[in-house]
Each structure stands twice: as C-alpha cells, then as structure tokens.
PDB file of N, CA and C in Angstrom:
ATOM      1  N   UNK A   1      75.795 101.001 149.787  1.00  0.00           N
ATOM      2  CA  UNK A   1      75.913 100.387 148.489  1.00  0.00           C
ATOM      3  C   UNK A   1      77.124 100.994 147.770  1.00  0.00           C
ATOM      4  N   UNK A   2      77.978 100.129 147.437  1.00  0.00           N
ATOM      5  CA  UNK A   2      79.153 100.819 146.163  1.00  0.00           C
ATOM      6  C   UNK A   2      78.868 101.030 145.069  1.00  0.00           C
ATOM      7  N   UNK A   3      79.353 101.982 144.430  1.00  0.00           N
ATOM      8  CA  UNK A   3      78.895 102.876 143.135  1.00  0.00           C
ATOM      9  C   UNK A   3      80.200 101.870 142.456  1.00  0.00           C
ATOM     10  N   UNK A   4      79.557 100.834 141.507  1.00  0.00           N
ATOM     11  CA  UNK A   4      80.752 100.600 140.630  1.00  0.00           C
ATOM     12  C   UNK A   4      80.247 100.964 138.925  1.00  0.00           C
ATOM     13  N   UNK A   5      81.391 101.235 138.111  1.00  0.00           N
ATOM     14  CA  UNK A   5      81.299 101.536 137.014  1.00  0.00           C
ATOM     15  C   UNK A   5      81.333 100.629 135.947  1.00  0.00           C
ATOM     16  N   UNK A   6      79.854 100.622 135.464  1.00  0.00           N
ATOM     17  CA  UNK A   6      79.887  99.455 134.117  1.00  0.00           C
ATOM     18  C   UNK A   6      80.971  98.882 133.477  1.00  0.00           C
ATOM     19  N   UNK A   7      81.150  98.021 133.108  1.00  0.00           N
ATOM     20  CA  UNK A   7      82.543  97.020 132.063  1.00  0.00           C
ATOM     21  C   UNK A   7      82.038  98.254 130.931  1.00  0.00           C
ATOM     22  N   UNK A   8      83.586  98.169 130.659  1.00  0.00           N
ATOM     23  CA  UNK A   8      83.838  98.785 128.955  1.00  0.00           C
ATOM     24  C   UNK A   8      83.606  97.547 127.870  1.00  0.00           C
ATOM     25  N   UNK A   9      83.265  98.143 126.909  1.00  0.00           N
ATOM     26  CA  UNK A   9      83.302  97.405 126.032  1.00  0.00           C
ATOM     27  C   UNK A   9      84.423  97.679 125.161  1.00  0.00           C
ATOM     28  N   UNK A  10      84.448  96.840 123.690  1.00  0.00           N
ATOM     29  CA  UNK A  10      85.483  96.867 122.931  1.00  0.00           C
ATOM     30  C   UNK A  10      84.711  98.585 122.094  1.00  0.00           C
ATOM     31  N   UNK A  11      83.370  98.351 122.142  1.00  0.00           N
ATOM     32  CA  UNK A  11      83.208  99.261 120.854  1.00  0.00           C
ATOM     33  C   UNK A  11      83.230 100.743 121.256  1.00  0.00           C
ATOM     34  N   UNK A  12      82.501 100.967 122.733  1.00  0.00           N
ATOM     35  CA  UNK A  12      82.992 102.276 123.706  1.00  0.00           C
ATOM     36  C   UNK A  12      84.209 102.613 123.959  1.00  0.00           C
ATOM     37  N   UNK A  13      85.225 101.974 124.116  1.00  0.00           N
ATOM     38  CA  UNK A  13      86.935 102.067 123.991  1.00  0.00           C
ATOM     39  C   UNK A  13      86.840 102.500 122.235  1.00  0.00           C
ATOM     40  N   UNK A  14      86.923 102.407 121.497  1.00  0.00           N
ATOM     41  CA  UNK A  14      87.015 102.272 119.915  1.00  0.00           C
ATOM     42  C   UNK A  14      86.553 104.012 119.610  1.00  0.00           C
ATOM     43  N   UNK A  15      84.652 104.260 120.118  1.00  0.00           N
ATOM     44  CA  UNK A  15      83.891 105.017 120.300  1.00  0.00           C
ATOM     45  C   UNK A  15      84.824 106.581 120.740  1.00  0.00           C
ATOM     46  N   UNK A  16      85.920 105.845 122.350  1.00  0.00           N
ATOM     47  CA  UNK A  16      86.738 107.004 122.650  1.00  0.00           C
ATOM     48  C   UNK A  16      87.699 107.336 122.509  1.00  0.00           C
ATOM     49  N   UNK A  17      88.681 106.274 121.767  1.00  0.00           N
ATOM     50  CA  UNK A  17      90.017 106.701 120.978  1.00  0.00           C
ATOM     51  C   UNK A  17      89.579 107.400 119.688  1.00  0.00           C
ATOM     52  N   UNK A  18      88.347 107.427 118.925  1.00  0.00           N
ATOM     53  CA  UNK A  18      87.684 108.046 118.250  1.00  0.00           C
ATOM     54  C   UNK A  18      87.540 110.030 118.233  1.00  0.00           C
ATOM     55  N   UNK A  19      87.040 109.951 119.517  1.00  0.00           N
ATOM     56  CA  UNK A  19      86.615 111.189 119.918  1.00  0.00           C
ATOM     57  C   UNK A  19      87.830 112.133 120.348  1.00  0.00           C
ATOM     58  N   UNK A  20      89.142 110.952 120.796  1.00  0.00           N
ATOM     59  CA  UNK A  20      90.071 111.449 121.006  1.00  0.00           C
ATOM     60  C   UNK A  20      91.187 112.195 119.722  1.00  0.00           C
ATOM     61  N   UNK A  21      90.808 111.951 118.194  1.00  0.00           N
ATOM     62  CA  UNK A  21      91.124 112.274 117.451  1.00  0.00           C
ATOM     63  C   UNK A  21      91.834 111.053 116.556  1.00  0.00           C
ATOM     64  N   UNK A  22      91.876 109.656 117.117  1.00  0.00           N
ATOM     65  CA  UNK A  22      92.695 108.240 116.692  1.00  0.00           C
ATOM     66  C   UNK A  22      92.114 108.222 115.140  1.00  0.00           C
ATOM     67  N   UNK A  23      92.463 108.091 114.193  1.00  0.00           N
ATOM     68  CA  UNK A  23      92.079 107.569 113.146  1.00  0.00           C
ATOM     69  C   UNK A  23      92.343 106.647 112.285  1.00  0.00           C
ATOM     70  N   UNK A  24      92.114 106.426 111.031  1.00  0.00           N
ATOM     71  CA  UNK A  24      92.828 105.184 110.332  1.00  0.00           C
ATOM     72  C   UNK A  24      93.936 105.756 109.750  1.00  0.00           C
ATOM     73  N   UNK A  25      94.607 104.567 109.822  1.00  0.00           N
ATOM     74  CA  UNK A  25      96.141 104.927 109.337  1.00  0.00           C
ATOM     75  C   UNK A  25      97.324 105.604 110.300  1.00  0.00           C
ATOM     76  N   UNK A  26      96.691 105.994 111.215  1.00  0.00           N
ATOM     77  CA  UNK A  26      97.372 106.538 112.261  1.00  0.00           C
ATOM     78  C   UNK A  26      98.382 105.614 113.032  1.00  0.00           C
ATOM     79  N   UNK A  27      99.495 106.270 113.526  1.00  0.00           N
ATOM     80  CA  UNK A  27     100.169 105.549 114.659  1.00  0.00           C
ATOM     81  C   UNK A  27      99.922 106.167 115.251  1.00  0.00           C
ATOM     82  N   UNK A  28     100.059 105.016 116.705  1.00  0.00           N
ATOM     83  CA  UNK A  28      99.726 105.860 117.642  1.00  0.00           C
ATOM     84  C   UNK A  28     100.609 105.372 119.031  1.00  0.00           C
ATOM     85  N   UNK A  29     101.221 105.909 120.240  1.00  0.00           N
ATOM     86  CA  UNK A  29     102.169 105.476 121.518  1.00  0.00           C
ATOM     87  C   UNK A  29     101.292 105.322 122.491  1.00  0.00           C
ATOM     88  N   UNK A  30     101.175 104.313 122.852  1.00  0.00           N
ATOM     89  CA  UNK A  30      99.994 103.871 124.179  1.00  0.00           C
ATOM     90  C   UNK A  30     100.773 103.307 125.331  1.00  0.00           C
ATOM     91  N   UNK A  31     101.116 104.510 126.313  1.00  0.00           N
ATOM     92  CA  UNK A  31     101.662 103.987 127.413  1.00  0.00           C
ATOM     93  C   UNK A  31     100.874 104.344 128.359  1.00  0.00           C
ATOM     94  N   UNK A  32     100.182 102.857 128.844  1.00  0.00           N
ATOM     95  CA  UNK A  32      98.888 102.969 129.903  1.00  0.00           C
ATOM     96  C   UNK A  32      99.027 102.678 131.345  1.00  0.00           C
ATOM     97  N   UNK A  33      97.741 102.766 132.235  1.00  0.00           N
ATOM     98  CA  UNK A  33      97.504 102.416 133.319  1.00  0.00           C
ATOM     99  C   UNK A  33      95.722 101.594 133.015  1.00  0.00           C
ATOM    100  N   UNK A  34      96.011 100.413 132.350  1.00  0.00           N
ATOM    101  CA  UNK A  34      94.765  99.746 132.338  1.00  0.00           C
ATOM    102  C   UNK A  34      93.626 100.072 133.700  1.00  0.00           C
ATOM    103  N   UNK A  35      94.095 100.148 134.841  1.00  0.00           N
ATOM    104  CA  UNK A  35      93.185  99.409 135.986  1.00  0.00           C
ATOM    105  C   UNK A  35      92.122 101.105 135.609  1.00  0.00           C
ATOM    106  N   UNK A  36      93.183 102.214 135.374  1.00  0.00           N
ATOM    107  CA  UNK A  36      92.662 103.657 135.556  1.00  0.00           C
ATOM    108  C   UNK A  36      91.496 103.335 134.727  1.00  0.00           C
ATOM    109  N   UNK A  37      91.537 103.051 133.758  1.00  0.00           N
ATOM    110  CA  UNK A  37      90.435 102.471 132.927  1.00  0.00           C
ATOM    111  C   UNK A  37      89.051 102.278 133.151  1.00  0.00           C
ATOM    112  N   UNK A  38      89.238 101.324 134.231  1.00  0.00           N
ATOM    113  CA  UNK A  38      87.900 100.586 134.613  1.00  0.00           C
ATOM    114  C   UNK A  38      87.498  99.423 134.211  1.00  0.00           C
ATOM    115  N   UNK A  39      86.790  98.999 134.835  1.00  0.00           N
ATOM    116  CA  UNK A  39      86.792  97.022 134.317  1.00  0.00           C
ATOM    117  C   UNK A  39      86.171  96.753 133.181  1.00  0.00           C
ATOM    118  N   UNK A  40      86.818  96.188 132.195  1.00  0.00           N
ATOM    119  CA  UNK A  40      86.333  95.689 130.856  1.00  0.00           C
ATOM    120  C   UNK A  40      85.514  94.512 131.029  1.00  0.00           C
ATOM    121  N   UNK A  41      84.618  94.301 129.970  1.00  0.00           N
ATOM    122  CA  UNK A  41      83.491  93.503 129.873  1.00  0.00           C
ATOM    123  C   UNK A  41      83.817  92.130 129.449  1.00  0.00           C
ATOM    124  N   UNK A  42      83.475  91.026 129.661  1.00  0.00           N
ATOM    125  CA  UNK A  42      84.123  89.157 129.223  1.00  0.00           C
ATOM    126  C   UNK A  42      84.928  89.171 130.277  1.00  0.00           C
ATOM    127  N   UNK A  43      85.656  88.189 129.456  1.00  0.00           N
ATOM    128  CA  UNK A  43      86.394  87.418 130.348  1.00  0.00           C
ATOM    129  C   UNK A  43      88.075  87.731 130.821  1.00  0.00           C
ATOM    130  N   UNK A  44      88.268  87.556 132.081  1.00  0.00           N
ATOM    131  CA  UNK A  44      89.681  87.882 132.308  1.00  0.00           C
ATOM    132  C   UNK A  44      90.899  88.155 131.027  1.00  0.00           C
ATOM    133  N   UNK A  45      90.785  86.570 130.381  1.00  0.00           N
ATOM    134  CA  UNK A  45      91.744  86.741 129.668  1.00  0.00           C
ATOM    135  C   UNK A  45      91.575  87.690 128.076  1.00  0.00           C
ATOM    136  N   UNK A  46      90.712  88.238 128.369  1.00  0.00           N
ATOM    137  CA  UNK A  46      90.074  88.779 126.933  1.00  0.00           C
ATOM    138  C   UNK A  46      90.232  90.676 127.625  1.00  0.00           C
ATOM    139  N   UNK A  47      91.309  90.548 128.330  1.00  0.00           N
ATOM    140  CA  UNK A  47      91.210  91.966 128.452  1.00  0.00           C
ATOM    141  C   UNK A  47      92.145  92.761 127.828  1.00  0.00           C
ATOM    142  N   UNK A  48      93.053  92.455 127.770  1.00  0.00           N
ATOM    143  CA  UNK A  48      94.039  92.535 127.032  1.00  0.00           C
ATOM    144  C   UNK A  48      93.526  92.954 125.214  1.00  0.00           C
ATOM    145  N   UNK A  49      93.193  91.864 125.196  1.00  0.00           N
ATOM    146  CA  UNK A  49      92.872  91.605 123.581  1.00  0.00           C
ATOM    147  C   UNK A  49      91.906  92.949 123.269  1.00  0.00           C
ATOM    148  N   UNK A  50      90.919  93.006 124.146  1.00  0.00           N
ATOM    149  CA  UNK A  50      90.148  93.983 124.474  1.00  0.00           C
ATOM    150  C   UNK A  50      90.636  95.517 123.884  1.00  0.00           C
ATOM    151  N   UNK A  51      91.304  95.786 124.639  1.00  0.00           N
ATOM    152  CA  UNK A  51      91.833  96.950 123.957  1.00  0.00           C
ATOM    153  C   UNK A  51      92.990  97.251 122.849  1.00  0.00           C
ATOM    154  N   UNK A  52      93.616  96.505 122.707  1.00  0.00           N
ATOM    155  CA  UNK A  52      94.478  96.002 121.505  1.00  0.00           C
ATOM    156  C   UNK A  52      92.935  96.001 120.256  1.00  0.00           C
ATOM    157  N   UNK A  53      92.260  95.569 120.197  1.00  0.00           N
ATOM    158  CA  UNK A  53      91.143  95.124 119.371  1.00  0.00           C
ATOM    159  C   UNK A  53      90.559  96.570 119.217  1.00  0.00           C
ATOM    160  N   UNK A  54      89.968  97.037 120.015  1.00  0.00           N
ATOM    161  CA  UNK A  54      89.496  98.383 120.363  1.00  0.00           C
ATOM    162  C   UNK A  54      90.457  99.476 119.283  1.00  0.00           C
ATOM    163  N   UNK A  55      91.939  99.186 119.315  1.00  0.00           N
ATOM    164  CA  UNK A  55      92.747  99.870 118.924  1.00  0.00           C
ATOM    165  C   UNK A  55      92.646  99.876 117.090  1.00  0.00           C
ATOM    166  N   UNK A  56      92.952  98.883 117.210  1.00  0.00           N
ATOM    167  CA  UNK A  56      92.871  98.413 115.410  1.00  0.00           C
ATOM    168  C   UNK A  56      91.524  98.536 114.893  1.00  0.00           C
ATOM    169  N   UNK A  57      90.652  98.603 115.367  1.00  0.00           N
ATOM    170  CA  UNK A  57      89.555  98.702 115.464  1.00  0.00           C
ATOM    171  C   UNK A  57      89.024 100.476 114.624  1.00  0.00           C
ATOM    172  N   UNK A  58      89.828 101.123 114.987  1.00  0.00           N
ATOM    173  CA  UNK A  58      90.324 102.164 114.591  1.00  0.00           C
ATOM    174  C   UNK A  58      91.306 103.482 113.572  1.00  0.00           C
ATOM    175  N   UNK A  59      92.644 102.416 113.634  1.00  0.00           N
ATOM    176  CA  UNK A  59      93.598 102.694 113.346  1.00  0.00           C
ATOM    177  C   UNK A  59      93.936 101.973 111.791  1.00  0.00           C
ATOM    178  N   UNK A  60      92.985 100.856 111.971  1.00  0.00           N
ATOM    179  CA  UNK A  60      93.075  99.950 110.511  1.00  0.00           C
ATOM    180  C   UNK A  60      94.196  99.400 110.368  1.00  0.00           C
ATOM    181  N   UNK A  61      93.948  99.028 109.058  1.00  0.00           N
ATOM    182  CA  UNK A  61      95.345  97.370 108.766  1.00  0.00           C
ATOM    183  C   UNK A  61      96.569  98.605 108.591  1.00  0.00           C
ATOM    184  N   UNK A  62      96.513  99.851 108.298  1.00  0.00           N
ATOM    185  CA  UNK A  62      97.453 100.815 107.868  1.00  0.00           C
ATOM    186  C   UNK A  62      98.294 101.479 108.951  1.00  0.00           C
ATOM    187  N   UNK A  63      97.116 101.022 110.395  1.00  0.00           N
ATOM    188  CA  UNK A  63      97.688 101.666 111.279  1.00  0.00           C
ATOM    189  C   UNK A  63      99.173 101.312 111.772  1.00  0.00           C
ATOM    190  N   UNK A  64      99.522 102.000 113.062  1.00  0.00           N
ATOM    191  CA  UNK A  64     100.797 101.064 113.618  1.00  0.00           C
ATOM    192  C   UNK A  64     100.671 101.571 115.239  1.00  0.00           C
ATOM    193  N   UNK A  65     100.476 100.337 116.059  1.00  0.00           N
ATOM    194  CA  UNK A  65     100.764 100.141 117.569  1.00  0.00           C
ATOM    195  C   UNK A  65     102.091 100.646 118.135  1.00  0.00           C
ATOM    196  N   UNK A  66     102.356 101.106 119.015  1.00  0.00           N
ATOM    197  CA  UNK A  66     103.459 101.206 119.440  1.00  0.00           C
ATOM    198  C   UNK A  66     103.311 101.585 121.217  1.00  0.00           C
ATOM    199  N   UNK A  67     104.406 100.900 122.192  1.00  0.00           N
ATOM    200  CA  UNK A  67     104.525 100.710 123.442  1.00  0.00           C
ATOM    201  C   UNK A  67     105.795 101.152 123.749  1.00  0.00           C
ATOM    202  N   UNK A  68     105.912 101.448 125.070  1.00  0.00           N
ATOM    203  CA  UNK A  68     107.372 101.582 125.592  1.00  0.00           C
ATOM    204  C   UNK A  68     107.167  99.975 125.759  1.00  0.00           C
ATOM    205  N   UNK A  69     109.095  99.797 125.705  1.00  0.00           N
ATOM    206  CA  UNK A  69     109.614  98.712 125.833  1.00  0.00           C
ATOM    207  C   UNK A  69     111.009  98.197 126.187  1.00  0.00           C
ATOM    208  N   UNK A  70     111.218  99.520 127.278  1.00  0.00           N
ATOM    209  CA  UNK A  70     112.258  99.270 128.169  1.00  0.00           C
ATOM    210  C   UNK A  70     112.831  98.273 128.641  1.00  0.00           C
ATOM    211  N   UNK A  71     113.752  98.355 129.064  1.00  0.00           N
ATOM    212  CA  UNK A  71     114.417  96.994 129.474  1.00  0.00           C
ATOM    213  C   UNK A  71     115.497  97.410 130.787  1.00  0.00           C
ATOM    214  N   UNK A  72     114.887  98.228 131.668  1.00  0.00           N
ATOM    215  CA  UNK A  72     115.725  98.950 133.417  1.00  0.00           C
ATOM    216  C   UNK A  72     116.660  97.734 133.582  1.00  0.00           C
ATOM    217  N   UNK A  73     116.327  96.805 133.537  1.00  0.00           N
ATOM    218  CA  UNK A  73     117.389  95.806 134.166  1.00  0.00           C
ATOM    219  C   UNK A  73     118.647  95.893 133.549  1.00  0.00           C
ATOM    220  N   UNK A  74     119.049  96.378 132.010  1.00  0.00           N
ATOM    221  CA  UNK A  74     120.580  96.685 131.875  1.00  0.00           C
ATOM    222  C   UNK A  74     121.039  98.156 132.380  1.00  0.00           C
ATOM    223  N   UNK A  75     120.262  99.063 132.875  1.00  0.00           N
ATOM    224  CA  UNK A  75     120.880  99.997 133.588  1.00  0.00           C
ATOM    225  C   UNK A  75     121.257  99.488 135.051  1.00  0.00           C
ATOM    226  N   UNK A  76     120.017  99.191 135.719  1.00  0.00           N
ATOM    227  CA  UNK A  76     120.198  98.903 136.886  1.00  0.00           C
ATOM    228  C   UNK A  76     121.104  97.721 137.555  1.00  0.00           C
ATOM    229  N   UNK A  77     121.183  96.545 136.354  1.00  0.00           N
ATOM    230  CA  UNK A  77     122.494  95.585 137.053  1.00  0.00           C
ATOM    231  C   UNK A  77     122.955  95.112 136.170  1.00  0.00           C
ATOM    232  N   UNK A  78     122.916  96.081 135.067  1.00  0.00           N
ATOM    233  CA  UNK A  78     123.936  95.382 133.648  1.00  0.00           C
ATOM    234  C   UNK A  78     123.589  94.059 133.088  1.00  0.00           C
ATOM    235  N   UNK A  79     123.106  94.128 133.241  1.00  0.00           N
ATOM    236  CA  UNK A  79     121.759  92.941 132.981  1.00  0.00           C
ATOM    237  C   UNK A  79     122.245  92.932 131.443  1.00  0.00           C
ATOM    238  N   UNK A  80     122.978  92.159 130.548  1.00  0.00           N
ATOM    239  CA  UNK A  80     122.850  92.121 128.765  1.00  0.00           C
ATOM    240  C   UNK A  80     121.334  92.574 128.337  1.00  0.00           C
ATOM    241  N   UNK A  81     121.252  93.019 127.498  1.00  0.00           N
ATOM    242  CA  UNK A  81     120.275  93.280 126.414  1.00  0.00           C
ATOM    243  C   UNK A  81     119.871  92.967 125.134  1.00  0.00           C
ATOM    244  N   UNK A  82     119.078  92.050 124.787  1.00  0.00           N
ATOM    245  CA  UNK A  82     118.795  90.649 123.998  1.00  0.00           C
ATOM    246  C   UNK A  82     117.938  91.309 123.233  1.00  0.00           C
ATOM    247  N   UNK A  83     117.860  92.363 122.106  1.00  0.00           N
ATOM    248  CA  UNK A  83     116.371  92.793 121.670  1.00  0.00           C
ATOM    249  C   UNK A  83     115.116  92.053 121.411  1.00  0.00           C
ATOM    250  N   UNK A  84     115.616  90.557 121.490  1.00  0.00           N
ATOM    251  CA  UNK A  84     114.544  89.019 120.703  1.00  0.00           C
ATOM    252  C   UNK A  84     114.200  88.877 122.030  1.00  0.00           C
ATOM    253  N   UNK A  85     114.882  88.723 123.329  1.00  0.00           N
ATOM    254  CA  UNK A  85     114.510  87.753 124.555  1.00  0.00           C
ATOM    255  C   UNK A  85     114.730  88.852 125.337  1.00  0.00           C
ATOM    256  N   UNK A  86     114.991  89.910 125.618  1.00  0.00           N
ATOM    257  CA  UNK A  86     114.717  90.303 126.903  1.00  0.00           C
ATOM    258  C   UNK A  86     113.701  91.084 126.901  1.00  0.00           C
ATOM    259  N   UNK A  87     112.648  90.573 127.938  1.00  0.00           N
ATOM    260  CA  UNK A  87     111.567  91.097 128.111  1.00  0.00           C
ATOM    261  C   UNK A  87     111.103  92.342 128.514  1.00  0.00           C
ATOM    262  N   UNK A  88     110.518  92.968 128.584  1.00  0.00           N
ATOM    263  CA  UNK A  88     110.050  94.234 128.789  1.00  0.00           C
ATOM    264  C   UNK A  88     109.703  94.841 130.155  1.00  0.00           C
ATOM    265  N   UNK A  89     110.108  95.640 131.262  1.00  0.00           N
ATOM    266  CA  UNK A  89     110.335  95.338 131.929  1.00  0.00           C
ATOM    267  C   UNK A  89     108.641  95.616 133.025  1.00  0.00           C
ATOM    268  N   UNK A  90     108.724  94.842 133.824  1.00  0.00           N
ATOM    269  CA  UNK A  90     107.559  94.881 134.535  1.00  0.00           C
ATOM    270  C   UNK A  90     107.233  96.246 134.749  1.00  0.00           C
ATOM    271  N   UNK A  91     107.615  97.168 135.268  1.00  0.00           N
ATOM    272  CA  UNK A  91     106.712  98.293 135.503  1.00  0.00           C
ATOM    273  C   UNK A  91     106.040  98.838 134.933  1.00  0.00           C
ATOM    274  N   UNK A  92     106.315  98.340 133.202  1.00  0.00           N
ATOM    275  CA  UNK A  92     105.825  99.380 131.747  1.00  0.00           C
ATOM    276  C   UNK A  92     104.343  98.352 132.009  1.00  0.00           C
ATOM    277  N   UNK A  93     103.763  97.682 132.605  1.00  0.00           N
ATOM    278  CA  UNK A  93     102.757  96.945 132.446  1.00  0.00           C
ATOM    279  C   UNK A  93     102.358  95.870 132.090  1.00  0.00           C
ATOM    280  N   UNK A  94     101.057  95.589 131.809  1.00  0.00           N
ATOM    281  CA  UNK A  94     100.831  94.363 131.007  1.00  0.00           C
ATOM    282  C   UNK A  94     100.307  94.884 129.427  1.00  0.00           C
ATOM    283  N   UNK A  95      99.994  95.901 129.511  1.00  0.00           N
ATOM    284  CA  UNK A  95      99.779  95.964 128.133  1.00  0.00           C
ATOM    285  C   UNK A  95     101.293  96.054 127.443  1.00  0.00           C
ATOM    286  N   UNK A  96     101.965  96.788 127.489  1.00  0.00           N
ATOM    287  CA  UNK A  96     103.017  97.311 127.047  1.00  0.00           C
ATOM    288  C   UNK A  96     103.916  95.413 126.616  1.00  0.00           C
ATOM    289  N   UNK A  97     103.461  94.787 127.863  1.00  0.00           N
ATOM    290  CA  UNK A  97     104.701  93.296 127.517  1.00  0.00           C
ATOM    291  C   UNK A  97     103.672  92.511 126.435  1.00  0.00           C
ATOM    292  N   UNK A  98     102.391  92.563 126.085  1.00  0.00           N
ATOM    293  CA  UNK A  98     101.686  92.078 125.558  1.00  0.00           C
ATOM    294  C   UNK A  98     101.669  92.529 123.783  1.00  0.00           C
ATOM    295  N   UNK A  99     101.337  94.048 124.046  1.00  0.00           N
ATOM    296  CA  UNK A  99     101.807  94.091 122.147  1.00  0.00           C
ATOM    297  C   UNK A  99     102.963  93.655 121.623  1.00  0.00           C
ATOM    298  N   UNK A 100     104.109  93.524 122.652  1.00  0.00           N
ATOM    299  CA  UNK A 100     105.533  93.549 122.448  1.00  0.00           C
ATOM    300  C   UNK A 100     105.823  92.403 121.637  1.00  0.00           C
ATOM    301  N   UNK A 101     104.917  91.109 122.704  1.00  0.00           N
ATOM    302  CA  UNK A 101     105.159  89.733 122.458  1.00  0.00           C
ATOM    303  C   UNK A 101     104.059  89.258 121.249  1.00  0.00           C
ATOM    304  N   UNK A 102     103.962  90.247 120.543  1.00  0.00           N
ATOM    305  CA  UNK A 102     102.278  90.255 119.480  1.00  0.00           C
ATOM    306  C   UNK A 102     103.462  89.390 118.216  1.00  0.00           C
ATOM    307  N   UNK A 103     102.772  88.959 117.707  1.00  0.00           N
ATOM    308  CA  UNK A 103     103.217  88.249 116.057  1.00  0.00           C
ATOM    309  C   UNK A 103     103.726  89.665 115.129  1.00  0.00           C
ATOM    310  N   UNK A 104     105.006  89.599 115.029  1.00  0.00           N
ATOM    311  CA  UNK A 104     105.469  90.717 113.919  1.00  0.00           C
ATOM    312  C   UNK A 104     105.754  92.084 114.795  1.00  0.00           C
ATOM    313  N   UNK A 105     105.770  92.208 116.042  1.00  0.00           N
ATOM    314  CA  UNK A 105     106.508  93.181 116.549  1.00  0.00           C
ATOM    315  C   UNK A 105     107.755  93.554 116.562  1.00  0.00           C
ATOM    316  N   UNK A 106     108.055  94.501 116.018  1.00  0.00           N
ATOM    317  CA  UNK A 106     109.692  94.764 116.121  1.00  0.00           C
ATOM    318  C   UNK A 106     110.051  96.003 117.238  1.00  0.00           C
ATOM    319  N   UNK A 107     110.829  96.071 117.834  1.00  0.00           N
ATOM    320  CA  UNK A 107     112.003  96.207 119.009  1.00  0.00           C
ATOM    321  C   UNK A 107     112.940  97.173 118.267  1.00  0.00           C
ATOM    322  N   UNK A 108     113.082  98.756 118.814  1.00  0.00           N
ATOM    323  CA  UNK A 108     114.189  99.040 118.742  1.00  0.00           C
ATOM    324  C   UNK A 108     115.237  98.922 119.764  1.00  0.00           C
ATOM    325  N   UNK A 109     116.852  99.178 119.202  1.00  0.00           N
ATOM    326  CA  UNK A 109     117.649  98.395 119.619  1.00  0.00           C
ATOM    327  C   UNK A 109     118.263  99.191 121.319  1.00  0.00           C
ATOM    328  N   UNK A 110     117.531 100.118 121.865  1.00  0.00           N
ATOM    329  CA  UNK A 110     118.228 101.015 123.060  1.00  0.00           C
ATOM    330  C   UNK A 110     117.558 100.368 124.101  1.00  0.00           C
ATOM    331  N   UNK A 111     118.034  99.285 124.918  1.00  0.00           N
ATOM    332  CA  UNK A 111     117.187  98.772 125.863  1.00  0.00           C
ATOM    333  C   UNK A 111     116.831 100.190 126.979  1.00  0.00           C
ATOM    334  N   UNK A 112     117.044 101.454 126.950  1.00  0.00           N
ATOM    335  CA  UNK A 112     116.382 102.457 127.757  1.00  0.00           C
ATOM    336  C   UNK A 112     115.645 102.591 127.573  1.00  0.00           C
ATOM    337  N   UNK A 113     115.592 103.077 126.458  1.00  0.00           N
ATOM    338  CA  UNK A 113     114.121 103.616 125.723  1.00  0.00           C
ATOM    339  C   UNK A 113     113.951 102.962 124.572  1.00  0.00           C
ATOM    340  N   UNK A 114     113.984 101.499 124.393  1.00  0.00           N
ATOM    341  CA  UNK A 114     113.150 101.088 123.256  1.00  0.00           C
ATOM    342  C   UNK A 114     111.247 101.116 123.285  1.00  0.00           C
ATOM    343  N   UNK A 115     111.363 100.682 122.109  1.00  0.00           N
ATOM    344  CA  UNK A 115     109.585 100.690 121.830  1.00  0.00           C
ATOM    345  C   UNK A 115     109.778  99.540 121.059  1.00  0.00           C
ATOM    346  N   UNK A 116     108.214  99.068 120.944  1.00  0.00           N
ATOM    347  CA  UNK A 116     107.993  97.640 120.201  1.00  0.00           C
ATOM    348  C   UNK A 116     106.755  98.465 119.428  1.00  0.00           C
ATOM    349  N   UNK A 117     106.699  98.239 118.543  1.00  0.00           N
ATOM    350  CA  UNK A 117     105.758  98.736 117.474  1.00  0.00           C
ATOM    351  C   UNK A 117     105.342  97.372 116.625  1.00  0.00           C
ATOM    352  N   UNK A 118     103.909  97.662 116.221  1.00  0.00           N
ATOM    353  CA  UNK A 118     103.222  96.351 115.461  1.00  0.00           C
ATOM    354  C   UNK A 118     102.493  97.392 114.404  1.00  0.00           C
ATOM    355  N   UNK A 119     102.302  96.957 113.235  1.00  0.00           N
ATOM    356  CA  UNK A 119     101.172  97.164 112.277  1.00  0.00           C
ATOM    357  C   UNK A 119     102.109  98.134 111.001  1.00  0.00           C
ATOM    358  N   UNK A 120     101.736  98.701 110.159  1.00  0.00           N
ATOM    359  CA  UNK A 120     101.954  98.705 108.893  1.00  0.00           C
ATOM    360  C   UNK A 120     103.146  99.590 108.729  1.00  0.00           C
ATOM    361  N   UNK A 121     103.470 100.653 109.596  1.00  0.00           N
ATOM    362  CA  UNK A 121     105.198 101.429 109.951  1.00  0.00           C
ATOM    363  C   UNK A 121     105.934 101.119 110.840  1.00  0.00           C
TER     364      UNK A 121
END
C-alpha cells in the first residue's frame, strides 16, 4: 500500500505561513517548489489560486506578494527585454509566472534579477 499525504488545504497553508512568523501587513519573497509541498485539495486549476489565497489570507489587503521574475533568455541569447511582455522565465515556476501575470503586478526593470510584486508596497 502507498503512504500518500492528505491534500492541503487553503486554511492549513494560511495555519503554516502563520507559524512561520507571516503576518499582516507583511511582505513577503516566495520563491517555491510547489510539488515539495504536497497535493492541494479541489481542483487542478484551483491550485495555484490556492496558495496565492492562503497567502493574503494572511498578509492582508496591506500586505505585498513578491516572486522572482527573471527573464535568462536576455542573458543567454540576448533575447530583448520587454518588462510588460516578456515572460518570466520557465524555470522560476508556475507560481512565480502566475503572481507575475496577477492584475496590478509591477516588474522591476533588470531582466536578471527582476521581481514582480502585487499588493499594497
């Protein structure tokens, strides 16, 4: 028999950015490995949201999200760097391309090391 580990929920994620010291008003840099995680509870496309939700959930309307939001492809083949359109580059994840592309995210301008940050700073 395989030992698998219950779906997370939104409010146990919430429960452990909690314990982790996350509070309201806080920013906070979330550069993840979702799968390390463990499988969240609903539906595929609600996983995402899942912890994004989990987050604010926390951090409040005061808080502020923030992701790496690299862009390797202008190092690696000079690739231009579009801060509006060039996307984020696959290895940083799916979370990381997901807050990025959130309503009201802003982009700083170093496609090396930019970040996309959402919420009140």
């Amino acid at each position: 028999m395989v030992n698998r580990p219950s779906p997370i929920t939104s409010h146990a994620l919430a429960k452990a950015f909690q314990n982790c010291g996350l509070g309201s008003g806080d920013a906070v840099l979330v550069h993840s490995d979702l799968f390390a995680m463990g499988p969240v509870s609903g539906k595929r496309d609600r996983i995402l949201p899942t912890y994004v939700d989990a987050i604010w959930d926390v951090i409040g309307e005061k808080g502020t999200l923030v992701v790496p939001a690299f862009f390797y492809e202008y190092g690696r083949f000079g690739t231009p760097y579009d801060i509006g359109t060039s996307p984020v580059s696959r290895e940083l994840g799916f979370f990381s391309r997901y807050v990025a592309s959130q309503s009201g995210a802003l982009r700083s301008p170093n496609p090396l090391t930019a970040l996309a940050a959402v919420g009140d700073r």
